[in-house]
C-alpha atoms as a PDB file:
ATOM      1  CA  UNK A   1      -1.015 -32.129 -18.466  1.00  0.00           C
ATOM      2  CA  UNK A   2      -3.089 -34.842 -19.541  1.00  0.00           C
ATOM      3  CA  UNK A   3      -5.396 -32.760 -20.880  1.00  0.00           C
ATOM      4  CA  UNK A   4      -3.283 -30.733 -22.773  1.00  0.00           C
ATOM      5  CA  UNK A   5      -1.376 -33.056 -24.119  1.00  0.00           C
ATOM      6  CA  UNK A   6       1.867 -31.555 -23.424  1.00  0.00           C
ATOM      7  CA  UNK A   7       5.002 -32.972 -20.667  1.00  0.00           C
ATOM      8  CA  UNK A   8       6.701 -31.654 -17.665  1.00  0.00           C
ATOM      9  CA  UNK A   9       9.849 -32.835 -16.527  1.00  0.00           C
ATOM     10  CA  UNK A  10      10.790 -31.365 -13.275  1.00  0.00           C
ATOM     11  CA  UNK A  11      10.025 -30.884  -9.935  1.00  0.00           C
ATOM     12  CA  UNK A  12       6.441 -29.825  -8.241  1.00  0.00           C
ATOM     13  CA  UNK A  13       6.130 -26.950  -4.988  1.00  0.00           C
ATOM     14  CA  UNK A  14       2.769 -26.816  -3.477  1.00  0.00           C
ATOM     15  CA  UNK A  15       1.323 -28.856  -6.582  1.00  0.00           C
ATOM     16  CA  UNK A  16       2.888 -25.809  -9.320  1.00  0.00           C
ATOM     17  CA  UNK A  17       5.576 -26.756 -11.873  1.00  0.00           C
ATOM     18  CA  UNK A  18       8.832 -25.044 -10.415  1.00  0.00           C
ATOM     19  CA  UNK A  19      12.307 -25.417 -10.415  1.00  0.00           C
ATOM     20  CA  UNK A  20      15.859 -24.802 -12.256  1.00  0.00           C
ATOM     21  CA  UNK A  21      16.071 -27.133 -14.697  1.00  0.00           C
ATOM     22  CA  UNK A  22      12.586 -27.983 -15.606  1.00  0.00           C
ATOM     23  CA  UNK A  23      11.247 -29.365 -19.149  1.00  0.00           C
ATOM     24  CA  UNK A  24       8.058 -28.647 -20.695  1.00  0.00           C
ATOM     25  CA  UNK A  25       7.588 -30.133 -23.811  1.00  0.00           C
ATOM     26  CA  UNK A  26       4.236 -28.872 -25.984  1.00  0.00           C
ATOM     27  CA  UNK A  27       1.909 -30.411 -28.361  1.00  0.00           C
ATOM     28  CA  UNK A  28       3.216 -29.162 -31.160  1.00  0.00           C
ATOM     29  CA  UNK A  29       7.021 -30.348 -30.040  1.00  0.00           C
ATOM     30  CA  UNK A  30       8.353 -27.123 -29.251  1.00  0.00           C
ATOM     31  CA  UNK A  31      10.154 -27.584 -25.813  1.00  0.00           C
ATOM     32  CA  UNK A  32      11.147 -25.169 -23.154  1.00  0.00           C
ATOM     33  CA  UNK A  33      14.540 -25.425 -21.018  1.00  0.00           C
ATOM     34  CA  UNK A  34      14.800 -23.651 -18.076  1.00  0.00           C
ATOM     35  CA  UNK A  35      13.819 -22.167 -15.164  1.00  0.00           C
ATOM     36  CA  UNK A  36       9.791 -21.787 -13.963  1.00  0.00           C
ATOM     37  CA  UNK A  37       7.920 -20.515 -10.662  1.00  0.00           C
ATOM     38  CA  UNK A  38       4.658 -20.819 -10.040  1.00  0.00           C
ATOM     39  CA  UNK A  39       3.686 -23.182 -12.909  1.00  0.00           C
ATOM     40  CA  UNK A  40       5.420 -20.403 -15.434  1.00  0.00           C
ATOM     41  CA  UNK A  41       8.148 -19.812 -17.395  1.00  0.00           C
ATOM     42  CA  UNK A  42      10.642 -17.538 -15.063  1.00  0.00           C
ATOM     43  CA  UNK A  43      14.560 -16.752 -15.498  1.00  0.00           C
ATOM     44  CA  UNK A  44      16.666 -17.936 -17.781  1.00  0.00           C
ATOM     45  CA  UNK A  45      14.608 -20.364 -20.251  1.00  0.00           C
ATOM     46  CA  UNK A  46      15.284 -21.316 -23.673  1.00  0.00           C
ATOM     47  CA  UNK A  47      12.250 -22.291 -26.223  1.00  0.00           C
ATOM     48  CA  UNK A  48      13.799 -25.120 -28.809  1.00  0.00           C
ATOM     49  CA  UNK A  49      11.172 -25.058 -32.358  1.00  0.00           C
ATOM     50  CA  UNK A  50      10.607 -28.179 -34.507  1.00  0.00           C
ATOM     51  CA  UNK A  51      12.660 -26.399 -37.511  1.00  0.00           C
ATOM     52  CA  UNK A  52      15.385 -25.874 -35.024  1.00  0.00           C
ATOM     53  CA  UNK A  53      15.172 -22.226 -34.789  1.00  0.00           C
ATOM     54  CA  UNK A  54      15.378 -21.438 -30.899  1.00  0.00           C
ATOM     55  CA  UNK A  55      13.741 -18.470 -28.609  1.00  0.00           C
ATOM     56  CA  UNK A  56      16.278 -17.339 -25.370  1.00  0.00           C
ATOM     57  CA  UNK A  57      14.923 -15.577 -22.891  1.00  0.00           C
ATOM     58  CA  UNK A  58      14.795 -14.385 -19.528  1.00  0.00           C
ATOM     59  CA  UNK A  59      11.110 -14.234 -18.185  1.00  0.00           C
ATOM     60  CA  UNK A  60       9.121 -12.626 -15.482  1.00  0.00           C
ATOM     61  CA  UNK A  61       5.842 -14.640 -14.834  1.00  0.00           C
ATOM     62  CA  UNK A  62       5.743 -16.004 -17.833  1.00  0.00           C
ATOM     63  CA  UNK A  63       6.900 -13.141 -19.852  1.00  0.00           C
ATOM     64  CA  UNK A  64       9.360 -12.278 -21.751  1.00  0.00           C
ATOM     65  CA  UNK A  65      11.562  -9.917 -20.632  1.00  0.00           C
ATOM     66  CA  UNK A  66      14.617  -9.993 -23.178  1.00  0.00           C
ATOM     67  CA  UNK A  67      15.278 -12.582 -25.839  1.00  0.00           C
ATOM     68  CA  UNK A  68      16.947 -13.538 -28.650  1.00  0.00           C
ATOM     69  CA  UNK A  69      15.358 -15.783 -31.925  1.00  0.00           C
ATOM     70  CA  UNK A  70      17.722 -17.758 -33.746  1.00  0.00           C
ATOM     71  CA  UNK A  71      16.347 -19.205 -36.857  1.00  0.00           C
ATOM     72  CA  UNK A  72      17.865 -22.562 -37.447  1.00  0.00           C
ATOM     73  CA  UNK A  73      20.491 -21.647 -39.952  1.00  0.00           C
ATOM     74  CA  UNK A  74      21.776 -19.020 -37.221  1.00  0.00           C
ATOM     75  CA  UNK A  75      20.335 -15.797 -38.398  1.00  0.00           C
ATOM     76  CA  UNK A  76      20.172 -14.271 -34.994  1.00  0.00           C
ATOM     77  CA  UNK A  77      16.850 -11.489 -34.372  1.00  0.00           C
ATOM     78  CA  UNK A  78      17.752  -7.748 -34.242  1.00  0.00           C
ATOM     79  CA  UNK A  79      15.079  -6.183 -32.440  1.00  0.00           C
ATOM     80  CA  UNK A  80      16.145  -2.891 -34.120  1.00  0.00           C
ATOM     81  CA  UNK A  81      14.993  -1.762 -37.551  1.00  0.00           C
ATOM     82  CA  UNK A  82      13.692  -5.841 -38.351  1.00  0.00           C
ATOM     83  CA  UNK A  83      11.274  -5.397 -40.609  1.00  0.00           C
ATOM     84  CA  UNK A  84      10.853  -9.309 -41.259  1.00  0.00           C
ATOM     85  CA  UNK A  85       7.822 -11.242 -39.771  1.00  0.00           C
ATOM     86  CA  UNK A  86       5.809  -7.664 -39.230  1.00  0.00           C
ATOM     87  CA  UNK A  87       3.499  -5.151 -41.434  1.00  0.00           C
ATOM     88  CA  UNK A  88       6.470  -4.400 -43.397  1.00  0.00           C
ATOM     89  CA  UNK A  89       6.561  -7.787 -44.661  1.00  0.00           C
ATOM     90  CA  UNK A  90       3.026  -9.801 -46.030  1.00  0.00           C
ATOM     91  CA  UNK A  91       4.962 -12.752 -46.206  1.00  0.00           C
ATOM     92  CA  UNK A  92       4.425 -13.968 -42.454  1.00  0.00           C
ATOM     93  CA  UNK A  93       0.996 -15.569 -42.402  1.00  0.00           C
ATOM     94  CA  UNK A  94       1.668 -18.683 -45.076  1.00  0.00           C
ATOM     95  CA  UNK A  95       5.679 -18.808 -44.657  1.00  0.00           C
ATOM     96  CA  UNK A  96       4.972 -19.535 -40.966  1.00  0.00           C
ATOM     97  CA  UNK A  97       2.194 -21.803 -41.811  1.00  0.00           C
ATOM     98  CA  UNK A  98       3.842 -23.355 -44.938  1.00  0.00           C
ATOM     99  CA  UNK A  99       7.796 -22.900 -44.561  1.00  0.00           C
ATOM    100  CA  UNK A 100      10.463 -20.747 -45.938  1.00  0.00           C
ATOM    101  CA  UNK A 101      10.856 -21.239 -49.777  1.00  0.00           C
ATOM    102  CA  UNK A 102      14.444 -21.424 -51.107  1.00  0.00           C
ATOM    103  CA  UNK A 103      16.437 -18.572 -51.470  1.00  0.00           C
ATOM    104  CA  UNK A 104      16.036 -16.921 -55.062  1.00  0.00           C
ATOM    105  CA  UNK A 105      12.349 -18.192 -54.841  1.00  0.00           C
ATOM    106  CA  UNK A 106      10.461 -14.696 -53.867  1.00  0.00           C
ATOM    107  CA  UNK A 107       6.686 -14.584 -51.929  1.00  0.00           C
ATOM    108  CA  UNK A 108       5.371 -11.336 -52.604  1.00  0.00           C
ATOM    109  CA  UNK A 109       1.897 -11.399 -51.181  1.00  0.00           C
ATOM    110  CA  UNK A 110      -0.112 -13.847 -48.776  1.00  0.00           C
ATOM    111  CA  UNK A 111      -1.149 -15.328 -51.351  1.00  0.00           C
ATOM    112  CA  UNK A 112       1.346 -17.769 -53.840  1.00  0.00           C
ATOM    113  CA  UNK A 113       0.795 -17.297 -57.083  1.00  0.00           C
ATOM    114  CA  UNK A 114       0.287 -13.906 -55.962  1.00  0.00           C
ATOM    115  CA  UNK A 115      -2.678 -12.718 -57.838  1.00  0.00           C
ATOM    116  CA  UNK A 116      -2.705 -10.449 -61.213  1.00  0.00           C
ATOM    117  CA  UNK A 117      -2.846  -6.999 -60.687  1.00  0.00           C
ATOM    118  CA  UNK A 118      -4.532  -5.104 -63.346  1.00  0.00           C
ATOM    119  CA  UNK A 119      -2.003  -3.132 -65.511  1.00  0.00           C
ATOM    120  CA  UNK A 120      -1.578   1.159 -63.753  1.00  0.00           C
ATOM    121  CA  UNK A 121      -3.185  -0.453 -60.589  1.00  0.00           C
ATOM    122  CA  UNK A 122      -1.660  -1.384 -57.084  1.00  0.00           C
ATOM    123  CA  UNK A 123      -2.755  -4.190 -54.936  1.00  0.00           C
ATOM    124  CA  UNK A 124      -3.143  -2.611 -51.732  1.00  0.00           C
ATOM    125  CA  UNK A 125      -3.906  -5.979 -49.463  1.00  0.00           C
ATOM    126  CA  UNK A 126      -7.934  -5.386 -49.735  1.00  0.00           C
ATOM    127  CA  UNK A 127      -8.023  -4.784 -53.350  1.00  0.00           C
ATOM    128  CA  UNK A 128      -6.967  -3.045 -56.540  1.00  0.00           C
ATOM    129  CA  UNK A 129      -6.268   0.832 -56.642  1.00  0.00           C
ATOM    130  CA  UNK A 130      -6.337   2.727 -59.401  1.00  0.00           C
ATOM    131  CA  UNK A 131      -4.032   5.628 -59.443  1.00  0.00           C
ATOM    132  CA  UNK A 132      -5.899   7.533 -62.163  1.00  0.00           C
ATOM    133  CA  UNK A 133      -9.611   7.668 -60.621  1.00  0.00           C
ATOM    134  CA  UNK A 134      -8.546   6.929 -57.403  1.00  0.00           C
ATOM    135  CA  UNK A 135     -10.517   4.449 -56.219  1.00  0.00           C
ATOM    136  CA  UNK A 136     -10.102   1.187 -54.475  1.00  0.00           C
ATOM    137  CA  UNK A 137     -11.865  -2.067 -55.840  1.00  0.00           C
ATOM    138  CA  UNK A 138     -12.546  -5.101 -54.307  1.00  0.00           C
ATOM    139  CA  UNK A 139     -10.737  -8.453 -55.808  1.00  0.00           C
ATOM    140  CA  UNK A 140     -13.908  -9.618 -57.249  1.00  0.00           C
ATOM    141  CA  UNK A 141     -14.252  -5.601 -59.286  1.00  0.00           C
ATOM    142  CA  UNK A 142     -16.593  -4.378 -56.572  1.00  0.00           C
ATOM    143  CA  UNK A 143     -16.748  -0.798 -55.064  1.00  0.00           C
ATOM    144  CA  UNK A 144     -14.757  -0.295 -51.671  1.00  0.00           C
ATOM    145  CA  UNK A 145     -13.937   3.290 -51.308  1.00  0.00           C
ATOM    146  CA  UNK A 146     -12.237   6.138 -52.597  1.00  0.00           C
ATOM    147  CA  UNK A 147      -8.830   6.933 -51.550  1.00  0.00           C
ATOM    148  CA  UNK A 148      -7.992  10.099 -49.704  1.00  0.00           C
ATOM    149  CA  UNK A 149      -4.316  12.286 -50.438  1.00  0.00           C
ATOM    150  CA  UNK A 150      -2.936   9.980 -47.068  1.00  0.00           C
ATOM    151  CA  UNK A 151      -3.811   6.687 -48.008  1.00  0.00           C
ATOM    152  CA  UNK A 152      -3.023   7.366 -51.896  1.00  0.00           C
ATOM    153  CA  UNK A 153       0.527   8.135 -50.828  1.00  0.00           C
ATOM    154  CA  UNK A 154       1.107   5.090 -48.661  1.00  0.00           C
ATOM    155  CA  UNK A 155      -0.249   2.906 -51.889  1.00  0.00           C
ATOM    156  CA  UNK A 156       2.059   4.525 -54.212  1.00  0.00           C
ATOM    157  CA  UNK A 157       5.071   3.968 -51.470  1.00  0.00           C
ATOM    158  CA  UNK A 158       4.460   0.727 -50.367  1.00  0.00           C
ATOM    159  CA  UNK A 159       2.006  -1.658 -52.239  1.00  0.00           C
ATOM    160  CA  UNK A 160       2.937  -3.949 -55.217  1.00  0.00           C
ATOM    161  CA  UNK A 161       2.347  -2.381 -58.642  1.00  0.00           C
ATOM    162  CA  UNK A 162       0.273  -3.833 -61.551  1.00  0.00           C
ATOM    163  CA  UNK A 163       3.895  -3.769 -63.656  1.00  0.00           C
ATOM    164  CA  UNK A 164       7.483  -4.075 -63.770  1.00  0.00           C
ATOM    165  CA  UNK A 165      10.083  -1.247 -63.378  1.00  0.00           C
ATOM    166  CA  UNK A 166      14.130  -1.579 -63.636  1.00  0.00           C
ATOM    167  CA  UNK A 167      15.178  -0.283 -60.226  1.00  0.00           C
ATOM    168  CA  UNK A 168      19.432   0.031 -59.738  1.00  0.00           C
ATOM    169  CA  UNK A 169      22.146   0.901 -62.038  1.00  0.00           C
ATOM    170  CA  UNK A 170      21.506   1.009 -65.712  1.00  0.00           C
ATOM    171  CA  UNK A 171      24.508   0.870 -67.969  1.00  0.00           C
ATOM    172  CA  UNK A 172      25.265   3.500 -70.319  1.00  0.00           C
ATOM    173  CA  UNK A 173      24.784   2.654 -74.063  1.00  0.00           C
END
């Protein structure tokens, strides 16, 4: 433990972290509740995050079997159709690094600012594509590749576009 820097609070069979209601407290202050065997997390076991979000589980060997996330204002994780925190969503890397902005306040790449995309193109997370001659250039203008019928459609799809459209209902004048 020393060496890790983290804390157990619980009891010890043949030298391994192991009991009921054990506490292991990490480095970085997240703390886990619960039951362990064999120096791992095992049962019923909850994780308790810094930004008060919480992770409960039951584990096998240190694995997680079932759980449930809670962020800290009580959104509760559906593990069905969740397309937050995953490829669907670029927004994971520096909002788990940096925080959750406000609500209203939108991150729509890795990067914030998120950078200029040339006007027809797409930013397809590598570099700019260009619809028109097909091709795929790096941020700094640079050659990558061209873009076969597959990929083409998944840019068009899914990737942010180099201008603004008026998506919904539109009014009748």
């Amino acid at each position: 433990m020393q060496y890790t820097g983290s804390k157990y609070i619980g009891e010890y069979v043949h030298g391994r972290m192991e009991g009921n209601d054990v506490e292991y407290i990490l480095p970085t202050e997240t703390r886990y509740v619960g039951e362990m065997k064999d120096g791992m997390f095992h049962g019923q076991g909850t994780l308790y995050f810094p930004s008060g979000s919480r992770y409960e589980a039951i584990w096998e060997k240190g694995l997680v079997v079932k759980g449930t996330y809670t962020f800290s204002d009580g959104l509760q994780y559906e593990g069905k159709n969740w397309h937050y925190c995953d490829t669907y969503d670029r927004r994971f890397y520096t909002e788990m690094c940096h925080g959750l902005k406000p609500t209203g306040i939108a991150q729509l790449t890795n990067d914030d600012p998120p950078r200029k995309i040339p006007e027809g193109c797409y930013d397809c997370g590598d570099g700019f594509y260009n619809p028109t001659t097909r091709i795929v250039k790096d941020y700094k203008n640079r050659f990558l590749r061209n873009a076969d019928d597959d990929e083409h459609e998944w840019i068009i799809r899914t990737c942010r576009k180099g201008w603004d459209e008026i998506v919904g209902h539109r009014p009748k004048l």
